[in-house]
N, C-alpha and C. Protein backbone atom coordinates (compact mmCIF):
# COMPACT_ATOMS: atom_id res chain seq x y z
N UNK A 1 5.44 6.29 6.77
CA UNK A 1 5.40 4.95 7.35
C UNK A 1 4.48 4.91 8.56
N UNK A 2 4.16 5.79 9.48
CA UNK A 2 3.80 5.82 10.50
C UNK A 2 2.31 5.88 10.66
N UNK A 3 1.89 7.13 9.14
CA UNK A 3 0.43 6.81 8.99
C UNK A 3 -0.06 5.57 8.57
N UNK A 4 0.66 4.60 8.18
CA UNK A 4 0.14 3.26 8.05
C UNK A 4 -0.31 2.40 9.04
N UNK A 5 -0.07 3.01 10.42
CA UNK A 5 0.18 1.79 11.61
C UNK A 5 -1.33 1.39 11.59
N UNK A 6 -2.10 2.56 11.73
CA UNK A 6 -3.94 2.58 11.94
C UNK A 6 -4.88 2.55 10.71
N UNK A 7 -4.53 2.10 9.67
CA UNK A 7 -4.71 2.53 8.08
C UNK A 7 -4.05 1.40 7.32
N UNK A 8 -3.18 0.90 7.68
CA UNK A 8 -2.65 -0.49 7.44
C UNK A 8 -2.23 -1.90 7.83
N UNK A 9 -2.00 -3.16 8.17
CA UNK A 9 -1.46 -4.02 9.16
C UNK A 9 0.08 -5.07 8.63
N UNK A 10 0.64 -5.78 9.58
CA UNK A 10 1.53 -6.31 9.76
C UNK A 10 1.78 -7.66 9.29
N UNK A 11 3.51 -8.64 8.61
CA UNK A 11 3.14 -9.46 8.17
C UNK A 11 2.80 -10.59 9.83
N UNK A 12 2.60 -11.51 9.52
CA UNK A 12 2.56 -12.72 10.41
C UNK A 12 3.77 -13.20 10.95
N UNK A 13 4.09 -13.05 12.28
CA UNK A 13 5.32 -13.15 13.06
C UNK A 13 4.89 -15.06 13.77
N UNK A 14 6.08 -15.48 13.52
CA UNK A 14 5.78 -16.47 14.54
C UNK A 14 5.52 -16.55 15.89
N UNK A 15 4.66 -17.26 16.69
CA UNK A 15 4.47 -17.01 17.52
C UNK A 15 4.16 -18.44 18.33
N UNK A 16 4.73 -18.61 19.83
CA UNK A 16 4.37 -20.02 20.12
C UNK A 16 2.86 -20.11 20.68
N UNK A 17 1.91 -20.74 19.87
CA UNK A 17 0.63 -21.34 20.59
C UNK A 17 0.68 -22.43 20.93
N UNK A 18 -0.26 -22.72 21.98
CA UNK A 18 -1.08 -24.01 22.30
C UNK A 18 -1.00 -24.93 20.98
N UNK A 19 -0.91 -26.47 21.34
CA UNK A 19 -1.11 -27.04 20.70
C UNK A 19 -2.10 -27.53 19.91
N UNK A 20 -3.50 -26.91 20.20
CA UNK A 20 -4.53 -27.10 19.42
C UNK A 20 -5.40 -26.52 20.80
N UNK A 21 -6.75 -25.68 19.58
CA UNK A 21 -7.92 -25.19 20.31
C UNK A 21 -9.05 -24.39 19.09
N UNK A 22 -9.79 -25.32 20.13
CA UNK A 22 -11.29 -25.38 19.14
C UNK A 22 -11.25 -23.97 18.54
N UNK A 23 -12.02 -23.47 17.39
CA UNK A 23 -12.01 -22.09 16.55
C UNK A 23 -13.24 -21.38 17.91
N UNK A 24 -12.84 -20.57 17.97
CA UNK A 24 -13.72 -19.01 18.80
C UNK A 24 -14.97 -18.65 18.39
N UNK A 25 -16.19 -18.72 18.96
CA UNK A 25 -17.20 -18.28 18.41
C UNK A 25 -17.01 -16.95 18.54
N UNK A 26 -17.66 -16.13 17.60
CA UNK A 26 -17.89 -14.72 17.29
C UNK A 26 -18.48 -13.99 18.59
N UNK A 27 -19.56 -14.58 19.98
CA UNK A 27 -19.97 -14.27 20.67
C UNK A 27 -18.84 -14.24 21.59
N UNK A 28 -18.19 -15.61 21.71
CA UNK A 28 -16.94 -15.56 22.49
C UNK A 28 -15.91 -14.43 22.34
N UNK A 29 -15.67 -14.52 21.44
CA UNK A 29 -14.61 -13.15 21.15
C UNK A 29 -14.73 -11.59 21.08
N UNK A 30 -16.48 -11.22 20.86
CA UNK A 30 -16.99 -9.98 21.35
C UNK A 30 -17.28 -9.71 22.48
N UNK A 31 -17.20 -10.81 23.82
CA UNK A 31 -17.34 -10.92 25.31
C UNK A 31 -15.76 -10.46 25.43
N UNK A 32 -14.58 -11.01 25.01
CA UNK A 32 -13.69 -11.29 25.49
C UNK A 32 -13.22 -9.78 25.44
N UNK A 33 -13.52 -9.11 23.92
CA UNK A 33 -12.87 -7.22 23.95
C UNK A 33 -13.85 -6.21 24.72
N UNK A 34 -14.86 -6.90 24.60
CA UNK A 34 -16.16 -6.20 25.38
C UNK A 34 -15.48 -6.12 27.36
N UNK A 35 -14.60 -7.25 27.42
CA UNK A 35 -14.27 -7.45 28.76
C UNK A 35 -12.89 -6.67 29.13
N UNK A 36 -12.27 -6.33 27.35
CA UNK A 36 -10.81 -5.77 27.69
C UNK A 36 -10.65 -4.02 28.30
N UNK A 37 -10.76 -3.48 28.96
CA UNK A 37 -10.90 -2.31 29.62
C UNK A 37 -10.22 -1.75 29.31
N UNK A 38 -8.74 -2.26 30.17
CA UNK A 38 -7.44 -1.32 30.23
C UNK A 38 -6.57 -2.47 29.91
N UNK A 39 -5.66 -2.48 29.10
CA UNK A 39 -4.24 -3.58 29.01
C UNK A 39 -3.20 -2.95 28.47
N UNK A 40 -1.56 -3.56 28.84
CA UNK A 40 -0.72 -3.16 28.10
C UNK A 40 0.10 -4.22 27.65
N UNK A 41 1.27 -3.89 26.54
CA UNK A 41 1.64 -4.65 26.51
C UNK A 41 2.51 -4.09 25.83
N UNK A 42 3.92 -5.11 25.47
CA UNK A 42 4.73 -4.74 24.45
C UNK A 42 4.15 -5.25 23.26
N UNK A 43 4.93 -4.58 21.95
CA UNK A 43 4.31 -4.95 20.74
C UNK A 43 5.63 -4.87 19.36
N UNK A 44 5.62 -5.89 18.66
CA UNK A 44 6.22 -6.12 17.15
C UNK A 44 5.56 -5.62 16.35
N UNK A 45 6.08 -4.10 15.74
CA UNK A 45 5.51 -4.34 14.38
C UNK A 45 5.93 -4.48 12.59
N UNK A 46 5.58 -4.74 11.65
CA UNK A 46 6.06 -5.35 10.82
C UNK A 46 5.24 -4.31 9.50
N UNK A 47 5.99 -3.38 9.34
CA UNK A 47 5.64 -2.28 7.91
C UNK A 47 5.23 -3.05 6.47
N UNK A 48 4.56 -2.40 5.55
CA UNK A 48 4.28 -3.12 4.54
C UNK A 48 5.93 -2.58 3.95
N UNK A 49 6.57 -2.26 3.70
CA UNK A 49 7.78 -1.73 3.48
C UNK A 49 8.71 -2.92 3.93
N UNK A 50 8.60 -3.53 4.76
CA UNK A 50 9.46 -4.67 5.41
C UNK A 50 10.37 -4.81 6.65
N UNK A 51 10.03 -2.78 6.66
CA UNK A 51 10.91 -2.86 8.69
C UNK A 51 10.04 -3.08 9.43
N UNK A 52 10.84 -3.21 10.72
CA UNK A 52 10.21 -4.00 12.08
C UNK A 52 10.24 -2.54 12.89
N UNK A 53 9.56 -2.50 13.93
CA UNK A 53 9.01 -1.34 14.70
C UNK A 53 8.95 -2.20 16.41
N UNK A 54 9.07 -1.35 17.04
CA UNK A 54 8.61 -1.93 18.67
C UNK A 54 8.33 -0.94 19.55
N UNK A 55 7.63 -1.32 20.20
CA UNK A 55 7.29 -0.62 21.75
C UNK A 55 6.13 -0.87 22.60
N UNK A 56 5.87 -0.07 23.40
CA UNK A 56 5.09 -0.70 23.67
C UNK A 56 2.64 0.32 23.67
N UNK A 57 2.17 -0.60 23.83
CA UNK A 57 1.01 -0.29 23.67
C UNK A 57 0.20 -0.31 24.74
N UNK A 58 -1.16 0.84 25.09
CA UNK A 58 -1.77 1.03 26.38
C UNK A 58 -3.29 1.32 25.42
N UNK A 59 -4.35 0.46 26.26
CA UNK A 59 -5.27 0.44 25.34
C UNK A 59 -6.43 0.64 26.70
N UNK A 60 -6.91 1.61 26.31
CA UNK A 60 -8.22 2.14 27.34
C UNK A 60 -9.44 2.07 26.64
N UNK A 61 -10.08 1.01 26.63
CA UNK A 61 -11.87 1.09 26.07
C UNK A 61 -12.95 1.29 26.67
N UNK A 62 -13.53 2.50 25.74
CA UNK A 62 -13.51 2.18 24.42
C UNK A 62 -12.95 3.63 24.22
N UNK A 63 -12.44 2.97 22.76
CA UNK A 63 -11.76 4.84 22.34
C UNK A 63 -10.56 5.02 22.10
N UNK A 64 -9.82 4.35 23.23
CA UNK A 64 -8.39 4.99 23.34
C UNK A 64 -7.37 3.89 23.35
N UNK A 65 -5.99 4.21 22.58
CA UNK A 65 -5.05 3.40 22.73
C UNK A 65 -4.15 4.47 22.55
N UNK A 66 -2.93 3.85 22.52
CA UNK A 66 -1.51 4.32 22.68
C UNK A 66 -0.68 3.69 21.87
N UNK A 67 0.38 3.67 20.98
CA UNK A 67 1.21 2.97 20.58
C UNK A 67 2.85 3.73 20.82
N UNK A 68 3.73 3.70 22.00
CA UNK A 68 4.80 4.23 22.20
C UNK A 68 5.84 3.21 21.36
N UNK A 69 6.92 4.43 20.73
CA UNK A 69 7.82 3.41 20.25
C UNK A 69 9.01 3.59 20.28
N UNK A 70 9.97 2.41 20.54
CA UNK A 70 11.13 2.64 21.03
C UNK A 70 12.17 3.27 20.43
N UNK A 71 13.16 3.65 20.86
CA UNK A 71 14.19 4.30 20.03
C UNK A 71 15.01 3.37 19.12
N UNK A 72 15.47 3.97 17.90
CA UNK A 72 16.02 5.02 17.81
C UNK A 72 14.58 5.94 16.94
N UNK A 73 13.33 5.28 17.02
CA UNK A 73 12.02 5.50 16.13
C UNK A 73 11.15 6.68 17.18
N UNK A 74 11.32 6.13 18.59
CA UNK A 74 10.31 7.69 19.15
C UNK A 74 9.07 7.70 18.99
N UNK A 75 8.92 7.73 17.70
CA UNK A 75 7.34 7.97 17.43
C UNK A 75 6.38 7.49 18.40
N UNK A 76 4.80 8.23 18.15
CA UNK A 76 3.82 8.41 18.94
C UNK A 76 2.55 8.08 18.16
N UNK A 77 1.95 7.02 18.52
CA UNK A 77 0.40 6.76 17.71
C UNK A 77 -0.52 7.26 18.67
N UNK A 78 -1.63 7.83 18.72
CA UNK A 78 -2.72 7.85 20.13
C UNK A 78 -3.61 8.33 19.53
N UNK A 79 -4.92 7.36 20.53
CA UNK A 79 -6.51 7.55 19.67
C UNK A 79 -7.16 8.11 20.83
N UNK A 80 -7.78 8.61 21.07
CA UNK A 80 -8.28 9.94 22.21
C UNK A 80 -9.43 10.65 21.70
N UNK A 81 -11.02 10.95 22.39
CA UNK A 81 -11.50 11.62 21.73
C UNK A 81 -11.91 11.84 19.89
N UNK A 82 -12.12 10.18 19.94
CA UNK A 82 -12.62 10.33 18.46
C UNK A 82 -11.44 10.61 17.35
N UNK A 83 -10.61 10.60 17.81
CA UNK A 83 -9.34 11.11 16.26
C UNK A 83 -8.28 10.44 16.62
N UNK A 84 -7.69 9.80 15.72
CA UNK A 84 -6.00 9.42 15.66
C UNK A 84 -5.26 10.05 15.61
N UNK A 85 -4.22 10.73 16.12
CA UNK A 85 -3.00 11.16 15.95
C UNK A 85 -1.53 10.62 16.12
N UNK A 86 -0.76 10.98 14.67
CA UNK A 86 0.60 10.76 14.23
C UNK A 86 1.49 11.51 15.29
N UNK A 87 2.24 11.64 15.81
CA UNK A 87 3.45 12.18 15.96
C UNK A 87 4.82 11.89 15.95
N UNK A 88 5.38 12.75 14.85
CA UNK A 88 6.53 12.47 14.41
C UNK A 88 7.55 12.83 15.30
N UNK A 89 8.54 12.04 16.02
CA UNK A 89 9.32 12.69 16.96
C UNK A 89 10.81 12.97 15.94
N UNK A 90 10.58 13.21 14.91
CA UNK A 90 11.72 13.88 13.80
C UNK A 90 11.15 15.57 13.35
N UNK A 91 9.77 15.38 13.78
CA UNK A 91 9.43 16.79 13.23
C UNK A 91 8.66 17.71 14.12
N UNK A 92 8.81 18.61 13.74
CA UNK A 92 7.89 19.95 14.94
C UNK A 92 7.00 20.32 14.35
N UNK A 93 6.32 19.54 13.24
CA UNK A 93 5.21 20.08 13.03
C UNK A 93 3.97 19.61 13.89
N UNK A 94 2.75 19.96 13.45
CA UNK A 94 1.66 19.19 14.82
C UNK A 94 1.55 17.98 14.23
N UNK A 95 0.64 17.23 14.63
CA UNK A 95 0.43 15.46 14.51
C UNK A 95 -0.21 15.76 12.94
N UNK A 96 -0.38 14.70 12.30
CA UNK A 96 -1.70 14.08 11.02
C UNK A 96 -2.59 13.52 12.02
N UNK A 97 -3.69 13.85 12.14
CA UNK A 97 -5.33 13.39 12.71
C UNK A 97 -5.99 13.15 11.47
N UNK A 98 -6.73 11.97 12.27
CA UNK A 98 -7.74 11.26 11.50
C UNK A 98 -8.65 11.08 12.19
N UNK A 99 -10.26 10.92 11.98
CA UNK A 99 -11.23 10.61 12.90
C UNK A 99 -10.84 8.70 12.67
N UNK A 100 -11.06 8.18 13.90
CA UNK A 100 -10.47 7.21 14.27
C UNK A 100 -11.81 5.97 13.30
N UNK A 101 -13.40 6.41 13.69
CA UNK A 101 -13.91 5.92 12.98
C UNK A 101 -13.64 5.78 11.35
N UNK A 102 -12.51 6.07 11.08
CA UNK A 102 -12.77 6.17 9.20
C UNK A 102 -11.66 4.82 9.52
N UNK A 103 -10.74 4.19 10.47
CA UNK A 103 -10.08 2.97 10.87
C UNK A 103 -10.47 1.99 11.04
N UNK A 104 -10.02 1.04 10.88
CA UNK A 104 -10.56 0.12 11.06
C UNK A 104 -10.07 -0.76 12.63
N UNK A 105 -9.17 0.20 13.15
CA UNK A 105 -9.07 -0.20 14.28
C UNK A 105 -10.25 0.41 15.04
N UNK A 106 -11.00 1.24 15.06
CA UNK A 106 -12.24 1.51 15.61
C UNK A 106 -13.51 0.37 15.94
N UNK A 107 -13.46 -0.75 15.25
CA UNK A 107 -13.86 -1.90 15.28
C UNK A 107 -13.93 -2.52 16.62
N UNK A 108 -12.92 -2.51 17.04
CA UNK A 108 -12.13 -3.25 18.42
C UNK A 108 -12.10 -2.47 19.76
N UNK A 109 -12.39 -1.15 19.44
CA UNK A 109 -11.86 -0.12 20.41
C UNK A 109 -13.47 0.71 20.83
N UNK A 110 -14.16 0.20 19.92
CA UNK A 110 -15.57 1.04 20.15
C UNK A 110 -16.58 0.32 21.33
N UNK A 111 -17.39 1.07 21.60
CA UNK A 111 -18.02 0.69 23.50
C UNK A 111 -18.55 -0.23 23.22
N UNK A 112 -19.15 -0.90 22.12
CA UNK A 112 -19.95 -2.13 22.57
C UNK A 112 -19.60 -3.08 20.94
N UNK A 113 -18.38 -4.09 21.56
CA UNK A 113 -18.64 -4.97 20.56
C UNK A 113 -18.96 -6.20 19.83
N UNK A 114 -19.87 -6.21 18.88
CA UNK A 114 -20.72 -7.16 18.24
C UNK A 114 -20.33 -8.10 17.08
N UNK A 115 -19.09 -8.57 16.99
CA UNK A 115 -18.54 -8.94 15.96
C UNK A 115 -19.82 -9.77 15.53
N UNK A 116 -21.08 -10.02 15.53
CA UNK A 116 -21.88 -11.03 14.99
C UNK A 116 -23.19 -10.28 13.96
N UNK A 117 -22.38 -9.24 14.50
CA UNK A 117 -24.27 -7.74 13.47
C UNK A 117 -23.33 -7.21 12.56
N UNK A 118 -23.88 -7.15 11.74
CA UNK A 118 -24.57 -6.04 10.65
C UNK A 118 -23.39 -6.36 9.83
N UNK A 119 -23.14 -7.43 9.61
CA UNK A 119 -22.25 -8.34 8.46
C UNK A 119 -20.91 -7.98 8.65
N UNK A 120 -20.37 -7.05 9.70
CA UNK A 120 -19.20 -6.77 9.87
C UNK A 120 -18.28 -7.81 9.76
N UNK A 121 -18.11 -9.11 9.92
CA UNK A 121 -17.13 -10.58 9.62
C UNK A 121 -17.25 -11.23 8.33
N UNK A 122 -16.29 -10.37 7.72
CA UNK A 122 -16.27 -11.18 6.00
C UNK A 122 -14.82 -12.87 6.39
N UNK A 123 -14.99 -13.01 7.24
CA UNK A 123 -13.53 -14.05 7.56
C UNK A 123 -13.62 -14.39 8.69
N UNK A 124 -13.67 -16.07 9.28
CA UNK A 124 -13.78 -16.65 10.58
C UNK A 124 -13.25 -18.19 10.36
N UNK A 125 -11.80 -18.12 10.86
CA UNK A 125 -11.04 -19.52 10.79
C UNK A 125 -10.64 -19.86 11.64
N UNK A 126 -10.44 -21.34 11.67
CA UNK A 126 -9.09 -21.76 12.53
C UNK A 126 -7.76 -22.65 11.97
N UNK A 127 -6.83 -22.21 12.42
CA UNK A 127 -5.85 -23.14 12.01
C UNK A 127 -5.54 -24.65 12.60
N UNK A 128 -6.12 -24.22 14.14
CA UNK A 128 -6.33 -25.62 15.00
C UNK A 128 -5.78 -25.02 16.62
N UNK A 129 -5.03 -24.07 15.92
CA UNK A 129 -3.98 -23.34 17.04
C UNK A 129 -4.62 -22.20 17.63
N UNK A 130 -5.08 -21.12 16.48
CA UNK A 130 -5.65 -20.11 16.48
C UNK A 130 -6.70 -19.79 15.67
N UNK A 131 -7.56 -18.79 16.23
CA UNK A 131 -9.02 -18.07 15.45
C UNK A 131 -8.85 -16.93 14.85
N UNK A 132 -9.06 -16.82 13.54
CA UNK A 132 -8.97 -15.19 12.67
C UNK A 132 -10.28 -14.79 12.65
N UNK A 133 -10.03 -13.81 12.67
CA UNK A 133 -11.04 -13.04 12.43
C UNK A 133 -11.17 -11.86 11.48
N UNK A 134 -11.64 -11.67 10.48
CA UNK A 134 -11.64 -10.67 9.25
C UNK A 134 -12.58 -9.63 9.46
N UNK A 135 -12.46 -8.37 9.81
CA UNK A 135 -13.81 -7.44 10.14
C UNK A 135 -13.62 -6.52 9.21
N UNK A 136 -14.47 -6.00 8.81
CA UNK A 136 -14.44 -4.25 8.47
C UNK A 136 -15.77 -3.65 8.39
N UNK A 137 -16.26 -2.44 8.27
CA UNK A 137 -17.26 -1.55 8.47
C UNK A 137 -17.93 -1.89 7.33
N UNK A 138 -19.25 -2.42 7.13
CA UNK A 138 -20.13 -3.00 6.35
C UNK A 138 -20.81 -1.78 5.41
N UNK A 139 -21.03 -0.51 6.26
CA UNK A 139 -21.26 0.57 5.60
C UNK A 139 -19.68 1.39 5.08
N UNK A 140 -18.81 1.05 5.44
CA UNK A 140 -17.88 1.94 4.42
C UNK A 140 -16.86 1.19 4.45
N UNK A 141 -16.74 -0.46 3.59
CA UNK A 141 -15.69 -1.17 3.11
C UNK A 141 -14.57 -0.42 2.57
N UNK A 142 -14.35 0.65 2.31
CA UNK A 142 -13.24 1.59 1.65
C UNK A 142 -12.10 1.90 2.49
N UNK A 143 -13.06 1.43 3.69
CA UNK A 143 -12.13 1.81 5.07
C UNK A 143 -11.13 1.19 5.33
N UNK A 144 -11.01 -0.30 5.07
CA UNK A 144 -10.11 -1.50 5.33
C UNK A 144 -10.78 -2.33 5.88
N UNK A 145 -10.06 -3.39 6.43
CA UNK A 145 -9.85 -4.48 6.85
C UNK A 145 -9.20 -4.56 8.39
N UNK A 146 -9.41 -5.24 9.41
CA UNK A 146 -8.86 -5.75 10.43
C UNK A 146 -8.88 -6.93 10.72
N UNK A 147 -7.54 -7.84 10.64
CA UNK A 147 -7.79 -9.19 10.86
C UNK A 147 -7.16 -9.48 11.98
N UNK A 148 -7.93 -10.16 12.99
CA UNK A 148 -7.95 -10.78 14.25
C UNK A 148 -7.19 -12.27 14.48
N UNK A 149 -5.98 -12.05 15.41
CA UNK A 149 -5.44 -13.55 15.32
C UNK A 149 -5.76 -13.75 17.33
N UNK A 150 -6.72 -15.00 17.37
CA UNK A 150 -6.45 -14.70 19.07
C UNK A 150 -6.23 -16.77 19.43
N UNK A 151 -5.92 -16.75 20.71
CA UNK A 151 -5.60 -18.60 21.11
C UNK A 151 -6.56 -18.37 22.31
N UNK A 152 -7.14 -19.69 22.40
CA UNK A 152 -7.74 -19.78 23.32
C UNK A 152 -7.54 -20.47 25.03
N UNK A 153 -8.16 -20.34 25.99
CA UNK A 153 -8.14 -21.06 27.07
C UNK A 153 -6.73 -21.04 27.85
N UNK A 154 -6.89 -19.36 28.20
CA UNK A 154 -8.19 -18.22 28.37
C UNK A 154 -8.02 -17.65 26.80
N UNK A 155 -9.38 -17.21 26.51
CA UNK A 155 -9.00 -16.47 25.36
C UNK A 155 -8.00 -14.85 25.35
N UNK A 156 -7.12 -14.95 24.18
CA UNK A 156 -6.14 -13.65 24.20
C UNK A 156 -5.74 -13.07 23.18
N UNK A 157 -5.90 -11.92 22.95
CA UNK A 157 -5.57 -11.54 21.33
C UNK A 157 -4.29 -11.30 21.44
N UNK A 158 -3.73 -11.89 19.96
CA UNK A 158 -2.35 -12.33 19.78
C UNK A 158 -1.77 -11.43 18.87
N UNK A 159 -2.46 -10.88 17.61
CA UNK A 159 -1.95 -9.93 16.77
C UNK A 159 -3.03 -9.38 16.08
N UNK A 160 -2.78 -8.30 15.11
CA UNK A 160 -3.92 -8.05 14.40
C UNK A 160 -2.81 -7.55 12.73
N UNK A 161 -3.71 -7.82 11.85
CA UNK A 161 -3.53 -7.45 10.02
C UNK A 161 -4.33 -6.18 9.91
N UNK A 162 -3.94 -4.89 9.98
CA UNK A 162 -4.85 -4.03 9.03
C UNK A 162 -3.92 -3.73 7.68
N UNK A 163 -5.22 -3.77 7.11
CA UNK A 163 -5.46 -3.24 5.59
C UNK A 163 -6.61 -2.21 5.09
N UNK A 164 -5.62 -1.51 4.98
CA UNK A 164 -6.44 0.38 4.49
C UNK A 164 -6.61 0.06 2.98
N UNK A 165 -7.70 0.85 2.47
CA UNK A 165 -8.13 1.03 1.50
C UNK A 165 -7.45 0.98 0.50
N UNK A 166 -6.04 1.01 0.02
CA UNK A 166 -5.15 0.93 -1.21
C UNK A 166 -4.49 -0.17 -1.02
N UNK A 167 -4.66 -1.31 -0.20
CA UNK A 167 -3.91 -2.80 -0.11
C UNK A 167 -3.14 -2.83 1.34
N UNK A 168 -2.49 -1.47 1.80
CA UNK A 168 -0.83 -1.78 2.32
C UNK A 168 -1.62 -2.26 3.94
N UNK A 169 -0.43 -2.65 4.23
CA UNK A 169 -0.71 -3.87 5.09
C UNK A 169 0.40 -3.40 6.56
N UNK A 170 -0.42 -3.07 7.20
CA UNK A 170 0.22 -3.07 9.01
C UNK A 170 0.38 -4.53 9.59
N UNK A 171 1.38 -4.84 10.27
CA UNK A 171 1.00 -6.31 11.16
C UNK A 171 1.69 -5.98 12.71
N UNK A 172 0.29 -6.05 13.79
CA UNK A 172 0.86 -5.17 15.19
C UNK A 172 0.91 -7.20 15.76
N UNK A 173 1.95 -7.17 16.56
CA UNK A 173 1.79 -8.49 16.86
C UNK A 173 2.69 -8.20 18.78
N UNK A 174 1.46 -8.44 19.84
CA UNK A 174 1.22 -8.34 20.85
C UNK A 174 2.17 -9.05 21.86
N UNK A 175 2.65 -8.87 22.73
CA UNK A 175 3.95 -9.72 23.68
C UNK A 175 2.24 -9.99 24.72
N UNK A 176 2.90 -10.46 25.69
CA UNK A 176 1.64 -10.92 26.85
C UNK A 176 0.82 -9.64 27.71
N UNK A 177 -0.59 -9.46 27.23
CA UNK A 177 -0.91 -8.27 28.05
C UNK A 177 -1.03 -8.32 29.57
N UNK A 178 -0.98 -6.98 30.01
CA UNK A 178 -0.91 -7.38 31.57
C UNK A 178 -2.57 -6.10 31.41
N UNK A 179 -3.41 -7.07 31.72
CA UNK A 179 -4.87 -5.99 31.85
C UNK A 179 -4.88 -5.49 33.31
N UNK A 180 -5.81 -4.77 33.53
CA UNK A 180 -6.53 -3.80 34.33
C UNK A 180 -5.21 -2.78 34.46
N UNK A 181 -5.46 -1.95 35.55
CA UNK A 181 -4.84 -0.33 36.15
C UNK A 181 -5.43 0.71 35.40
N UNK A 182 -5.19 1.49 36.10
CA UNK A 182 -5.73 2.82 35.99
C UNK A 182 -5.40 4.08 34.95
N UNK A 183 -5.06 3.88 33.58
CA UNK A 183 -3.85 5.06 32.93
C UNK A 183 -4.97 6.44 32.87
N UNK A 184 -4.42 7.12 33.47
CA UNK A 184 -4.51 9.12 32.76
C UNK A 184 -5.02 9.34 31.89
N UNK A 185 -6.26 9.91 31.77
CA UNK A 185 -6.62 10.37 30.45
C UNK A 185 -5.67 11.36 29.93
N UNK A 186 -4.55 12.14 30.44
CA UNK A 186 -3.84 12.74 29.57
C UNK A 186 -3.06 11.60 28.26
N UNK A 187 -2.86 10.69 28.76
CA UNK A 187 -2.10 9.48 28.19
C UNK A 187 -3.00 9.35 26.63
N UNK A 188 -3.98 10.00 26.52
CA UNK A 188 -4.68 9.30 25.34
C UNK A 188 -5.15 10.94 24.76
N UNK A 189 -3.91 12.04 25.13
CA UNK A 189 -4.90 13.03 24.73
C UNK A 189 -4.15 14.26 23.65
N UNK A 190 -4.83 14.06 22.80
CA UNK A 190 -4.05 14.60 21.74
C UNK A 190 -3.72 15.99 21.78
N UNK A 191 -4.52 16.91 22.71
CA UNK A 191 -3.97 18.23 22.87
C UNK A 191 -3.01 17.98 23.76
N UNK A 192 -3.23 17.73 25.25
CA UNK A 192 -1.99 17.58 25.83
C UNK A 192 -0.66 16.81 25.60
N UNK A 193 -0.93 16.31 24.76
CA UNK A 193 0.57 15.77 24.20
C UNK A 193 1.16 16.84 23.03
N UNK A 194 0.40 17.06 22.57
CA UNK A 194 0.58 18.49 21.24
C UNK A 194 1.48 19.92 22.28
N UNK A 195 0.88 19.71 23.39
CA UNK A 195 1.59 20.98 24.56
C UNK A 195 2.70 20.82 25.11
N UNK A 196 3.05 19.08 25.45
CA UNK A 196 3.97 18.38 25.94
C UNK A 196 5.20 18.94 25.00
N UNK A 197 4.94 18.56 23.83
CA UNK A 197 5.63 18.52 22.61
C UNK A 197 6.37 19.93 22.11
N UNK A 198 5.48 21.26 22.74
CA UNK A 198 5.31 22.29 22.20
C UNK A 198 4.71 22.87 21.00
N UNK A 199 3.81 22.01 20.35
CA UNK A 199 3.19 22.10 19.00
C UNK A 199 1.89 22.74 18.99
């Protein structure tokens, strides 16, 4: 279940928006992650399986995030140095790593982003409320999908849909971020948490 979080996305949680706001240009919304540094936040998530997940998330760009999760689940997501790592807080074995680029959360998290090049936006809507956004890696579609839900004025990303390469479907859906501060690069680092751990 857990390798799905970065490899798959979540269903659609309700959520209260604004009563209406114009759809997001693509420039607008690559200023807005281009601007996101450091944020945290709590987070819902929603398994293709049908359980719910929580805790909370610390996102350092570009590169790095965090996904802590609450008990009685434990578990540990963290992107650090180019690779994803699983950790199972049921098992003593070491993490599952993935190079983070083969994700499609790498999209969002990488140093400079362009949602408007190199055909990366197969999907750009509005409902009236909110702007989607459909991305994935133009050179290796196999990778998945990341779909972008954000409201505007100020602009804020509200949730995201990944979908990994065999269909299954993650849905991370965001409480209110509180941006800037300073987090530890240990916080994003897959050996020192592997030591923490004893692994």
């Amino acid at each position: 279940m857990m390798t799905r979080l970065l490899l798959a996305p979540l269903l659609v949680l309700t959520l209260a928006f604004p009563a209406a706001a114009e759809k997001l240009s693509l420039d607008a919304i690559s200023a807005y992650l281009n601007g996101l540094k450091t944020a945290q936040a709590s987070f819902t998530q929603l398994n293709d399986d049908g359980s719910i997940s929580t805790g909370t998330i610390y996102i350092k760009r570009p590169g790095r995030v965090r996904f802590e999760y609450d008990p009685p689940e434990q578990a540990l997501v963290l992107a650090g140095g180019g690779q994803v790592a699983i950790f199972d807080a049921k098992s003593n074995a070491p993490p599952e790593q993935y190079p983070l680029k083969r994700t499609p959360l790498n999209l969002i998290l990488e140093a400079n982003v362009d949602l408007a090049r190199r055909n990366m936006v197969v999907g750009h809507s509005s409902d009236g409320k909110t702007t989607t956004v459909t991305a994935q890696d133009p050179e290796n579609p196999e990778y998945g999908t990341i779909q972008l839900v954000f409201t505007g004025n100020p602009v804020e990303l509200r949730q995201w849909v990944i979908t990994d390469g065999t269909g299954t479907q993650t849905t991370v859906v965001l409480g209110a971020l509180t941006r800037g501060g300073d987090f530890p690069p240990s916080l994003f680092n897959v050996t020192v948490e592997s030591q923490k751990r004893g692994l």
